[in-house]
N, C-alpha and C. Protein backbone atom coordinates (compact mmCIF):
# COMPACT_ATOMS: atom_id res chain seq x y z
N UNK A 1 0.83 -1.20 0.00
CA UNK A 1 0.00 0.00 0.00
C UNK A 1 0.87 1.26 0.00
N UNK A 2 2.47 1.11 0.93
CA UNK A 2 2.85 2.54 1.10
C UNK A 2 3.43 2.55 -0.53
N UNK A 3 3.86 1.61 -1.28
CA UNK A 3 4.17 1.92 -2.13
C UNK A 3 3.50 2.43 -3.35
N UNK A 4 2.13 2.14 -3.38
CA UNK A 4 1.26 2.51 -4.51
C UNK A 4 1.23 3.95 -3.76
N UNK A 5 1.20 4.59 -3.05
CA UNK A 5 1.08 5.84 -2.39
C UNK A 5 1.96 6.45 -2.74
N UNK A 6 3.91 5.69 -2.59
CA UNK A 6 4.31 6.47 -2.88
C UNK A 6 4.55 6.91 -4.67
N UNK A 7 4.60 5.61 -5.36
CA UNK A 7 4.09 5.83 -6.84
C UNK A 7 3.17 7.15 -7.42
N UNK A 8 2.05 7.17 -6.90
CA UNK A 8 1.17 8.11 -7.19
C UNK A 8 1.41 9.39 -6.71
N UNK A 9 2.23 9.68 -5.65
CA UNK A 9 2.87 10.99 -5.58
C UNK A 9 3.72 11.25 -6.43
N UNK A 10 4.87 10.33 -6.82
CA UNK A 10 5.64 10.48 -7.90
C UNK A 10 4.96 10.81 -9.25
N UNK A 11 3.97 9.99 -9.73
CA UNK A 11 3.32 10.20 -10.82
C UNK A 11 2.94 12.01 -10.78
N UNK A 12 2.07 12.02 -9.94
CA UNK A 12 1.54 13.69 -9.65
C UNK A 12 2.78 14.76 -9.75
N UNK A 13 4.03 14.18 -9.13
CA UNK A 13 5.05 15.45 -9.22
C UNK A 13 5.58 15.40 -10.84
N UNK A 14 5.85 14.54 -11.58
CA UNK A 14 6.22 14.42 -12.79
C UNK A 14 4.88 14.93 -13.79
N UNK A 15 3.53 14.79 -13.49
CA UNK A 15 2.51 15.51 -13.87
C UNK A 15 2.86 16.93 -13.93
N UNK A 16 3.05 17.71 -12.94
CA UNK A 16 2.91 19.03 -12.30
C UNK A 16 4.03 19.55 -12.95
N UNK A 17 5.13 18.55 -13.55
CA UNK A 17 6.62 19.19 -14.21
C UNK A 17 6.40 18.97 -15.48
N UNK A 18 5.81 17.65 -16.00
CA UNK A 18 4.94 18.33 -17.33
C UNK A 18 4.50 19.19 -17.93
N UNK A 19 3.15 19.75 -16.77
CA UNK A 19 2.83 20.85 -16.94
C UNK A 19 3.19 22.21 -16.97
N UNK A 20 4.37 22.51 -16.16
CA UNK A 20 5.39 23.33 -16.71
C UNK A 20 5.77 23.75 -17.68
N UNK A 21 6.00 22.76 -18.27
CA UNK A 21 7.23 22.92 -19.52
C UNK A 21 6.33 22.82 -20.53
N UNK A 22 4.74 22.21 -20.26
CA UNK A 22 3.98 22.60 -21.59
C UNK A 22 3.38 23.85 -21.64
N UNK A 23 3.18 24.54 -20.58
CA UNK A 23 3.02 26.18 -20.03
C UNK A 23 4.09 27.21 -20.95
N UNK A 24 4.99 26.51 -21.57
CA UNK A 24 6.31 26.84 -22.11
C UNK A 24 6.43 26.67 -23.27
N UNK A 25 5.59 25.67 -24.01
CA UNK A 25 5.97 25.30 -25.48
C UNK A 25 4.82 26.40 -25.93
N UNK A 26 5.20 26.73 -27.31
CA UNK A 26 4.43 27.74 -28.01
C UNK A 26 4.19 27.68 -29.45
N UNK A 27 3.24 27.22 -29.98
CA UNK A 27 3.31 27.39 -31.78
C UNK A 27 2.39 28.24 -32.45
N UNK A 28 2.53 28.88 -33.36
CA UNK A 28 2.41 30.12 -33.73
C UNK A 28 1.72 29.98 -35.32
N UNK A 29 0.48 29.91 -35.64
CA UNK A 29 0.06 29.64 -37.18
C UNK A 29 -0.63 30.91 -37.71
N UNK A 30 0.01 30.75 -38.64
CA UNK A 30 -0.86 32.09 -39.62
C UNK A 30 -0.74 31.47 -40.93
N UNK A 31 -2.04 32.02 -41.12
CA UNK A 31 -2.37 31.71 -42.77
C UNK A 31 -3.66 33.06 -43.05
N UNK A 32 -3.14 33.68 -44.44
CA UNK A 32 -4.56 34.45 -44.80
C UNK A 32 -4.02 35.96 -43.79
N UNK A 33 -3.44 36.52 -43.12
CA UNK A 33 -3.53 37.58 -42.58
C UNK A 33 -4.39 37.09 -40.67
N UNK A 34 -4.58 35.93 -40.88
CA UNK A 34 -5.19 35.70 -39.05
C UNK A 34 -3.50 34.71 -38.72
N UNK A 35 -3.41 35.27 -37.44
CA UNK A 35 -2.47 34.27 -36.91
C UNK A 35 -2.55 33.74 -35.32
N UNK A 36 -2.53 32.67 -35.03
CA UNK A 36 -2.98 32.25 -33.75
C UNK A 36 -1.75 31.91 -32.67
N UNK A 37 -1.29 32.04 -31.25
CA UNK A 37 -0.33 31.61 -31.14
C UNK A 37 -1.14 30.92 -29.73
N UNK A 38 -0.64 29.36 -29.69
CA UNK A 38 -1.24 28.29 -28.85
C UNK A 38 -0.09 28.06 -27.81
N UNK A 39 -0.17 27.79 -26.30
CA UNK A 39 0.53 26.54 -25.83
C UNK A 39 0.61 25.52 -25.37
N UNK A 40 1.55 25.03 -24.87
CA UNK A 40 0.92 23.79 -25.04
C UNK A 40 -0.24 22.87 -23.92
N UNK A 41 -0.79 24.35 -23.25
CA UNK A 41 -1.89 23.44 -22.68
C UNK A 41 -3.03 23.84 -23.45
N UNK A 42 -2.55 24.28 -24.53
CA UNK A 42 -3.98 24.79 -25.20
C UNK A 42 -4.90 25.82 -25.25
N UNK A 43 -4.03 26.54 -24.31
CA UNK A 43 -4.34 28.08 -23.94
C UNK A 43 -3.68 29.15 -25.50
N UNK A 44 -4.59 29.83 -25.56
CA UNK A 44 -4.80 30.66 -26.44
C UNK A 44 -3.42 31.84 -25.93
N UNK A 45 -2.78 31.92 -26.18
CA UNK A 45 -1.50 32.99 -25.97
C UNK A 45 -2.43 34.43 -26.95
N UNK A 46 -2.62 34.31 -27.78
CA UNK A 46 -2.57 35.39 -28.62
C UNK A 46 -3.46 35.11 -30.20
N UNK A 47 -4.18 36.49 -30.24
CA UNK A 47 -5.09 36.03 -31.76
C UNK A 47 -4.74 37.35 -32.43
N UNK A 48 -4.40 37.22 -33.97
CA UNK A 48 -4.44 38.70 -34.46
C UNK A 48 -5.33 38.47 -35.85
N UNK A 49 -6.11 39.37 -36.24
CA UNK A 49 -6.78 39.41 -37.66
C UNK A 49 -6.67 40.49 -38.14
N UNK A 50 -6.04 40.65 -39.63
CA UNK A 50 -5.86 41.62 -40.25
C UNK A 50 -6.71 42.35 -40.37
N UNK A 51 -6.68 44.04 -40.16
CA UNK A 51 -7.97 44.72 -40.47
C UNK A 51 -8.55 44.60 -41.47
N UNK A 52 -8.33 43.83 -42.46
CA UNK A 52 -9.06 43.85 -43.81
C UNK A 52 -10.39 42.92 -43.66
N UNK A 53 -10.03 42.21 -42.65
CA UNK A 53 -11.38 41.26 -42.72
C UNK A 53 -12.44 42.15 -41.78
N UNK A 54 -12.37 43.40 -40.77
CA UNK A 54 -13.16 43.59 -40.01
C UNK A 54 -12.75 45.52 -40.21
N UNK A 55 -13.55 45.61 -39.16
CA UNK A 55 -13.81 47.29 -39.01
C UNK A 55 -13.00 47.33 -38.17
N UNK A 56 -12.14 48.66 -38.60
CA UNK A 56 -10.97 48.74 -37.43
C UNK A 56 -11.01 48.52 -35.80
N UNK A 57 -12.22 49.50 -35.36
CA UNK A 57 -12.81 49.85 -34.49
C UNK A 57 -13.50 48.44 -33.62
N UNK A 58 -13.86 47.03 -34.70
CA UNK A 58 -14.53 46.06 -33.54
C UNK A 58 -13.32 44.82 -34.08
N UNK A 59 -12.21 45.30 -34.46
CA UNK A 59 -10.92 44.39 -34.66
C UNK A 59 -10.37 43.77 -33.02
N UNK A 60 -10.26 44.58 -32.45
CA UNK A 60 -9.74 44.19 -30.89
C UNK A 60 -11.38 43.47 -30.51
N UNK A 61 -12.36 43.76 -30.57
CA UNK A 61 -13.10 43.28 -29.67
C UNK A 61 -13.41 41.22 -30.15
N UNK A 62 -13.29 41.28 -31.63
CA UNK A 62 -13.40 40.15 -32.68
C UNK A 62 -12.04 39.04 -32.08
N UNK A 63 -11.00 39.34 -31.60
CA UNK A 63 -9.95 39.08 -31.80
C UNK A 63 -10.37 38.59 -30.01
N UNK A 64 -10.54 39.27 -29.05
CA UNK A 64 -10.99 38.99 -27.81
C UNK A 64 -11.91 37.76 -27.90
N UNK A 65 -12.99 38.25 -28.24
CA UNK A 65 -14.12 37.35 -28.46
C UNK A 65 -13.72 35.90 -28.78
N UNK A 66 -13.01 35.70 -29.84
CA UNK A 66 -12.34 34.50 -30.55
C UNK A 66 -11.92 33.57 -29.96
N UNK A 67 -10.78 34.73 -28.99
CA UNK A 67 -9.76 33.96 -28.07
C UNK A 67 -10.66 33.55 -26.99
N UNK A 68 -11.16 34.02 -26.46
CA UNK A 68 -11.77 33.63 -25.24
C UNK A 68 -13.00 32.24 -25.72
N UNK A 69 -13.40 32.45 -26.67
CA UNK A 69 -14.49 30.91 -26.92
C UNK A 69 -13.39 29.74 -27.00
N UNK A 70 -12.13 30.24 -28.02
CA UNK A 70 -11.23 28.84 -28.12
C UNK A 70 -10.87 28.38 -27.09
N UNK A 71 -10.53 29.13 -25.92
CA UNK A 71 -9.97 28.84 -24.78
C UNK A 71 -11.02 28.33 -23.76
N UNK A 72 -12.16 28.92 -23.72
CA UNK A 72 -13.28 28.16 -23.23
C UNK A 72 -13.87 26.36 -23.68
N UNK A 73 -13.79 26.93 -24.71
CA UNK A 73 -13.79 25.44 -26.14
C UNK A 73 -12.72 24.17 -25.28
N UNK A 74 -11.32 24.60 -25.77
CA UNK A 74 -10.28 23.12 -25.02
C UNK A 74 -10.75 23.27 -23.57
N UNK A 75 -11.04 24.07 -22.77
CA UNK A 75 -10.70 23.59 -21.44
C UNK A 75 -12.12 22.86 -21.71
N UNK A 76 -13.64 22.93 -21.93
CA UNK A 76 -14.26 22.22 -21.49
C UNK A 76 -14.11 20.57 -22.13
N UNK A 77 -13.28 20.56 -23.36
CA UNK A 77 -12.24 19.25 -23.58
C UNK A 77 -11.63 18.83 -22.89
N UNK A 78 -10.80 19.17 -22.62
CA UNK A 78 -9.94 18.97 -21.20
C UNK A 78 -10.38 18.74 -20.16
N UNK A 79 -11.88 18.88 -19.44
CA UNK A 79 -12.25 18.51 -18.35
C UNK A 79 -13.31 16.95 -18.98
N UNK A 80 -13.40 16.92 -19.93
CA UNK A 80 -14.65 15.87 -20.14
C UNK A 80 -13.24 14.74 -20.46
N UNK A 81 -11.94 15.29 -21.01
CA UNK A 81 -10.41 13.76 -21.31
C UNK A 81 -10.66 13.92 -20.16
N UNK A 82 -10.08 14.56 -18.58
CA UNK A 82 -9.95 14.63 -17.54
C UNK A 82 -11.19 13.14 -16.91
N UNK A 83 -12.19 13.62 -17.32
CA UNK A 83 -13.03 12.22 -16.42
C UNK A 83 -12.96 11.33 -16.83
N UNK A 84 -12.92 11.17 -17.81
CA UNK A 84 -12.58 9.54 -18.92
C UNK A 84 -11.67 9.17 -18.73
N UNK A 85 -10.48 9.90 -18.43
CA UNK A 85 -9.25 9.18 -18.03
C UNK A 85 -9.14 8.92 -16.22
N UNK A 86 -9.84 9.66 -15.68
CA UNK A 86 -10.24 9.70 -13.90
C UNK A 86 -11.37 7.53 -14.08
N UNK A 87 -12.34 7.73 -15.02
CA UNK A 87 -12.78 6.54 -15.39
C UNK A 87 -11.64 5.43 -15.51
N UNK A 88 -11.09 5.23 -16.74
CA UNK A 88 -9.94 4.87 -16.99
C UNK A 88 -9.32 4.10 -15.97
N UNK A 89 -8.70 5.15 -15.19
CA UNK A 89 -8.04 4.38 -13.92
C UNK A 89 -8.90 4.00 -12.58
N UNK A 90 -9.61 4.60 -12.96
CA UNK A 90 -10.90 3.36 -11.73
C UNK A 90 -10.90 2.36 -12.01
N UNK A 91 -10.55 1.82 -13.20
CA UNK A 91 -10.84 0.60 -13.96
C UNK A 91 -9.70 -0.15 -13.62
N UNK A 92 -8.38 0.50 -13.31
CA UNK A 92 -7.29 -0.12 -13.01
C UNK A 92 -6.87 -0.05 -11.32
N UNK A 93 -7.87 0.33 -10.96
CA UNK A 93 -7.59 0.62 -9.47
C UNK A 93 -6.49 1.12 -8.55
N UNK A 94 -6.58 2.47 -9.35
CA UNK A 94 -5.46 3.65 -9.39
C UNK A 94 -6.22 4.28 -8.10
């Protein structure tokens, strides 16, 4: 038992240093004048759209708007992998 205990703390600290360093990775796509920059937890870093597609004036608000649904979008992904994989290891009696 102390050892599956201590396993699963280990697991969690190597989790938590994962998560770090994916807090850290960054990729950056543009195509067309929009460019998106992601990391790697899927958090929206940054959205830009050329004024040509919008009115100068609701360019920042379009660009807000965007970011904030994508980022709303993965996390509620991320919480529905989160229980399936919480499932998952119930199954293995984690």
């Amino acid at each position: 038992m102390f050892n599956q205990l201590k396993e699963m703390y280990e697991l969690q600290k190597k989790a938590k240093e994962i998560q770090k360093k994916l807090e850290n990775i960054f990729v950056e796509q543009s195509d067309n004048g929009i460019t998106i920059k992601v990391n790697g937890l899927f958090k929206v870093d940054s959205l830009n759209i050329d004024s040509s597609y919008c009115a100068l004036e609701k360019k920042e608000k379009l660009e807000s708007l965007l970011k904030k649904l994508f980022t709303e979008a993965v996390q509620e992904v991320q919480k529905k992998s989160a229980m399936e994989s919480k499932d998952l290891l119930k199954s293995f009696n984690l």
